[in-house]
Protein backbone atom coordinates (compact mmCIF):
# COMPACT_ATOMS: atom_id res chain seq x y z
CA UNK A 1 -23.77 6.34 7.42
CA UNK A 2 -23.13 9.03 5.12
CA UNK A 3 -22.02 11.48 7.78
CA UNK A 4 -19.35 8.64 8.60
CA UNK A 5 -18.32 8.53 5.07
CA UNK A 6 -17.66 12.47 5.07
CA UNK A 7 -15.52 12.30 8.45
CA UNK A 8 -13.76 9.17 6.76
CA UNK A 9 -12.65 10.69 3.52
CA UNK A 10 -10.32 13.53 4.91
CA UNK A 11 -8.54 11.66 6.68
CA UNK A 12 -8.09 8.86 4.42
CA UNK A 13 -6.82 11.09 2.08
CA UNK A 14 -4.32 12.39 4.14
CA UNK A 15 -3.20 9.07 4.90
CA UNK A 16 -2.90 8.04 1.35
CA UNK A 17 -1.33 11.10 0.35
CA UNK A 18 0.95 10.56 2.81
CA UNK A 19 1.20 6.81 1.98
CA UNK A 20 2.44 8.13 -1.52
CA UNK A 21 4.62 10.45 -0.14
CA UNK A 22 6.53 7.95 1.68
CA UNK A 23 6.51 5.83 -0.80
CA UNK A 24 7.85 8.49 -3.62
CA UNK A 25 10.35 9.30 -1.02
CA UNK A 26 11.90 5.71 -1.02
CA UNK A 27 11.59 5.41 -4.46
CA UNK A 28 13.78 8.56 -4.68
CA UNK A 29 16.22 6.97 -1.82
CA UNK A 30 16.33 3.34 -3.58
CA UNK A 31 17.58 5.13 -7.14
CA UNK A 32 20.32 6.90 -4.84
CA UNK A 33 21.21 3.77 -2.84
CA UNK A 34 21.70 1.75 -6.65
CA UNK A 35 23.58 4.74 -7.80
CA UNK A 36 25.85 4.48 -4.85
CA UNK A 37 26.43 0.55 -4.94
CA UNK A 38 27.33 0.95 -8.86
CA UNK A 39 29.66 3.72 -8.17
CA UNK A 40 31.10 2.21 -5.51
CA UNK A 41 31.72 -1.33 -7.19
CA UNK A 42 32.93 0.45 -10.80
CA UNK A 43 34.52 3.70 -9.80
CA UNK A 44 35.63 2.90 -6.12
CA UNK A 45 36.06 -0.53 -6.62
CA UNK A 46 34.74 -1.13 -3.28
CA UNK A 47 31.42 -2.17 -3.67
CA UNK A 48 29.03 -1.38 -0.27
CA UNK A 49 27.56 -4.33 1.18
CA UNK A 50 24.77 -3.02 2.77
CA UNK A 51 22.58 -1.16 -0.04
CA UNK A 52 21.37 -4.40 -1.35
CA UNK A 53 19.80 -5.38 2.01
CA UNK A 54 18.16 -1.58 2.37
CA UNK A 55 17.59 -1.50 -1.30
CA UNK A 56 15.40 -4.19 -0.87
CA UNK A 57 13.57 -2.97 2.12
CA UNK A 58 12.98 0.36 0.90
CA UNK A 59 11.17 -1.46 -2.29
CA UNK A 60 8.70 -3.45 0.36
CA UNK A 61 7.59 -0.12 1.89
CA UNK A 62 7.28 1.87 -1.32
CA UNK A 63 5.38 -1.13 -3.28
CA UNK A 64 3.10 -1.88 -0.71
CA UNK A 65 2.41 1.83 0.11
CA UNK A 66 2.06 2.06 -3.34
CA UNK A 67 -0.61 -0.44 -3.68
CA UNK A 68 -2.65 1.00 -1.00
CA UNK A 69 -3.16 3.99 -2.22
CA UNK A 70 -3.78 2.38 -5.32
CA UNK A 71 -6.43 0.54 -3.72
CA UNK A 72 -7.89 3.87 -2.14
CA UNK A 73 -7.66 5.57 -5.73
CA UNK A 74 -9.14 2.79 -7.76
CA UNK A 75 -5.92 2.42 -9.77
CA UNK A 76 -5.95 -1.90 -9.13
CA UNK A 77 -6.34 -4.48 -11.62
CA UNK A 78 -10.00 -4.41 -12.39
CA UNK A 79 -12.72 -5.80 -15.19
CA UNK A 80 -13.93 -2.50 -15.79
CA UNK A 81 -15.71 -2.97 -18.88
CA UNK A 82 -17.54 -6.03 -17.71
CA UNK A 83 -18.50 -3.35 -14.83
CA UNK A 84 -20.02 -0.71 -16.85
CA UNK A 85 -21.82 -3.49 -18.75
CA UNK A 86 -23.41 -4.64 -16.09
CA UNK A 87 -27.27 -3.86 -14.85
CA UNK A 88 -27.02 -1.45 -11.96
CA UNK A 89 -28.15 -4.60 -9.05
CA UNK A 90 -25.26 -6.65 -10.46
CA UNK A 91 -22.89 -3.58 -10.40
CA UNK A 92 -23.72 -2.78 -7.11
CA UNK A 93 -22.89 -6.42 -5.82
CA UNK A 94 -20.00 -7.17 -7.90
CA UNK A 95 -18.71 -4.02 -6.06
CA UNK A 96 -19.79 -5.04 -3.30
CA UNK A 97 -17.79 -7.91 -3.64
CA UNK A 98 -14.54 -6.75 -4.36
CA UNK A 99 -14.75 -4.10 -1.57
CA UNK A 100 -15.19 -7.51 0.86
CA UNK A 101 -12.65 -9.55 -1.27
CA UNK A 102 -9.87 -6.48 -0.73
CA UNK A 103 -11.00 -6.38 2.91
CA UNK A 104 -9.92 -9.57 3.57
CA UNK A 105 -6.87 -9.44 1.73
CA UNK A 106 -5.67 -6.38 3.42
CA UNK A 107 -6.95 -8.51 6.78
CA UNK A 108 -5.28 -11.39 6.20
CA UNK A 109 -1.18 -8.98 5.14
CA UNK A 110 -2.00 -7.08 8.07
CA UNK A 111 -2.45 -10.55 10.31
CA UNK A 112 0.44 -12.53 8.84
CA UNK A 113 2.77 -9.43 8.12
CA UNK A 114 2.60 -8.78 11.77
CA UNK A 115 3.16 -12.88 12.94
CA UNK A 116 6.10 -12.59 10.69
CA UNK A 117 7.77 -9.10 12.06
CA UNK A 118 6.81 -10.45 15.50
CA UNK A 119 8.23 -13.89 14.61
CA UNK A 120 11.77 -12.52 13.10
CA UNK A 121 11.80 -9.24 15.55
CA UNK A 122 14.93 -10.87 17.33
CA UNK A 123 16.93 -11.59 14.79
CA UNK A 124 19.56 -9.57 12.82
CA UNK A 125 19.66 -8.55 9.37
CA UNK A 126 23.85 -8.94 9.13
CA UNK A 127 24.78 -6.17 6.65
CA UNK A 128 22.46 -3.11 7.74
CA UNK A 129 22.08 -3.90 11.33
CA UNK A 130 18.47 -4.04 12.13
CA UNK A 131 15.85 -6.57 13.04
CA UNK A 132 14.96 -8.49 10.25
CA UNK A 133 11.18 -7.90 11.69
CA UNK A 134 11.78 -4.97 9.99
CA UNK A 135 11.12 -6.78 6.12
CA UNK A 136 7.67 -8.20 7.06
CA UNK A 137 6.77 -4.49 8.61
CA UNK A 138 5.42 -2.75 5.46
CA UNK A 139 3.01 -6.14 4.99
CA UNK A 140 1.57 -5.08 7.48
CA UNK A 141 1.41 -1.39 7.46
CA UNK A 142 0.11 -1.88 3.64
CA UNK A 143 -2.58 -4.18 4.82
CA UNK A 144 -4.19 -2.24 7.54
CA UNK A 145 -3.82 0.70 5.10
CA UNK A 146 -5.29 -1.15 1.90
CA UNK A 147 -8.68 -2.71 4.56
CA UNK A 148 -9.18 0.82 6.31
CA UNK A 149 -9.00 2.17 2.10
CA UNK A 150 -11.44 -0.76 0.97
CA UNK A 151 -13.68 -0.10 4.07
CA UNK A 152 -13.70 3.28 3.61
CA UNK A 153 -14.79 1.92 -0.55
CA UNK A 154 -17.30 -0.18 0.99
CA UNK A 155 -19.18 1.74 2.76
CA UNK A 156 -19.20 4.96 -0.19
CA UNK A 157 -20.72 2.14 -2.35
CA UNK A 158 -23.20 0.86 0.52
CA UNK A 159 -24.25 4.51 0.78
CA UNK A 160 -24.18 5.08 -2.93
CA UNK A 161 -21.65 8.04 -3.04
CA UNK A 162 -18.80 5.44 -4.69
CA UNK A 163 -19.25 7.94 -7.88
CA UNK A 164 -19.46 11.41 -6.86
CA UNK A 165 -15.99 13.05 -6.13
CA UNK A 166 -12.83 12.34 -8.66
CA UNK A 167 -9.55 11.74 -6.52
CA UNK A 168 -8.22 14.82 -7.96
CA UNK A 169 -11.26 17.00 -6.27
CA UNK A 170 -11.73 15.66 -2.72
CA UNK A 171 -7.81 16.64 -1.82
């Protein structure tokens, strides 16, 4: 198991880094986006209709990117200090236990992210043009992102090697 854990964590690292990198970038394109639609409305007094609707896409796919890597780099809400103050055999289940709890969380966006893109696929978001399947897309690209992450956590605390490497090190 631990030789599945080392051919796991390079390329879950890639795809988080590239998770954030996406996400940065439409973080990046959202500011621009608002800048345009207030220019527009104060300067141009012509306000553009259709950076609201991609404004608010563009926020699904960065947040939920966002909180996968999150997931991956241990940056979710957590009771730390109740944690570290617990005997090592409670430690190790209570992780164990929010590896499987985040598993089926990431499970259960992936499943009913994709029954809503599939169930809105054919119709049309009016003011951008696309399919509206397109807002229930990064639910579920986040979830299978945040359950391969918390698998990946799982089985590095199953094999006792949750501890060893600081994000910072391993990319």
């Amino acid at each position: 198991m631990h030789a599945l854990v080392s051919r796991m964590r390079p390329v879950t690292a890639v795809l988080s880094r590239a998770a954030l990198l996406v996400a940065g970038v439409g973080l990046v394109l959202m500011t621009v986006l608002v800048f345009w639609s207030i220019f527009g409305r104060y300067v141009l007094n012509d306000t553009p209709t259709w950076t609201e609707p991609a404004v608010l896409l563009l926020m699904s796919w960065f947040i939920l990117l966002g909180a996968a890597t999150g997931v991956r780099e241990r940056g979710h809400i957590g009771f730390e200090i109740g944690l570290a103050a617990s005997p090592p055999p409670l430690r190790f289940v209570l992780k164990l236990i929010t590896e499987v709890l985040l598993i089926g969380f990431g499970l259960a966006m992936l499943g009913f992210g994709t029954q809503l893109a599939a169930g809105t696929w054919s119709a049309m978001t009016p003011m951008i043009g696309i399919s509206q399947g397109w807002d229930y897309v990064p639910i579920a690209v986040g979830g299978a992102l945040i359950t391969l992450f918390s698998a990946e956590r799982l089985l590095m605390v199953i094999t006792g090697t949750d501890e060893t490497l600081p994000v910072a090190q391993e990319i």
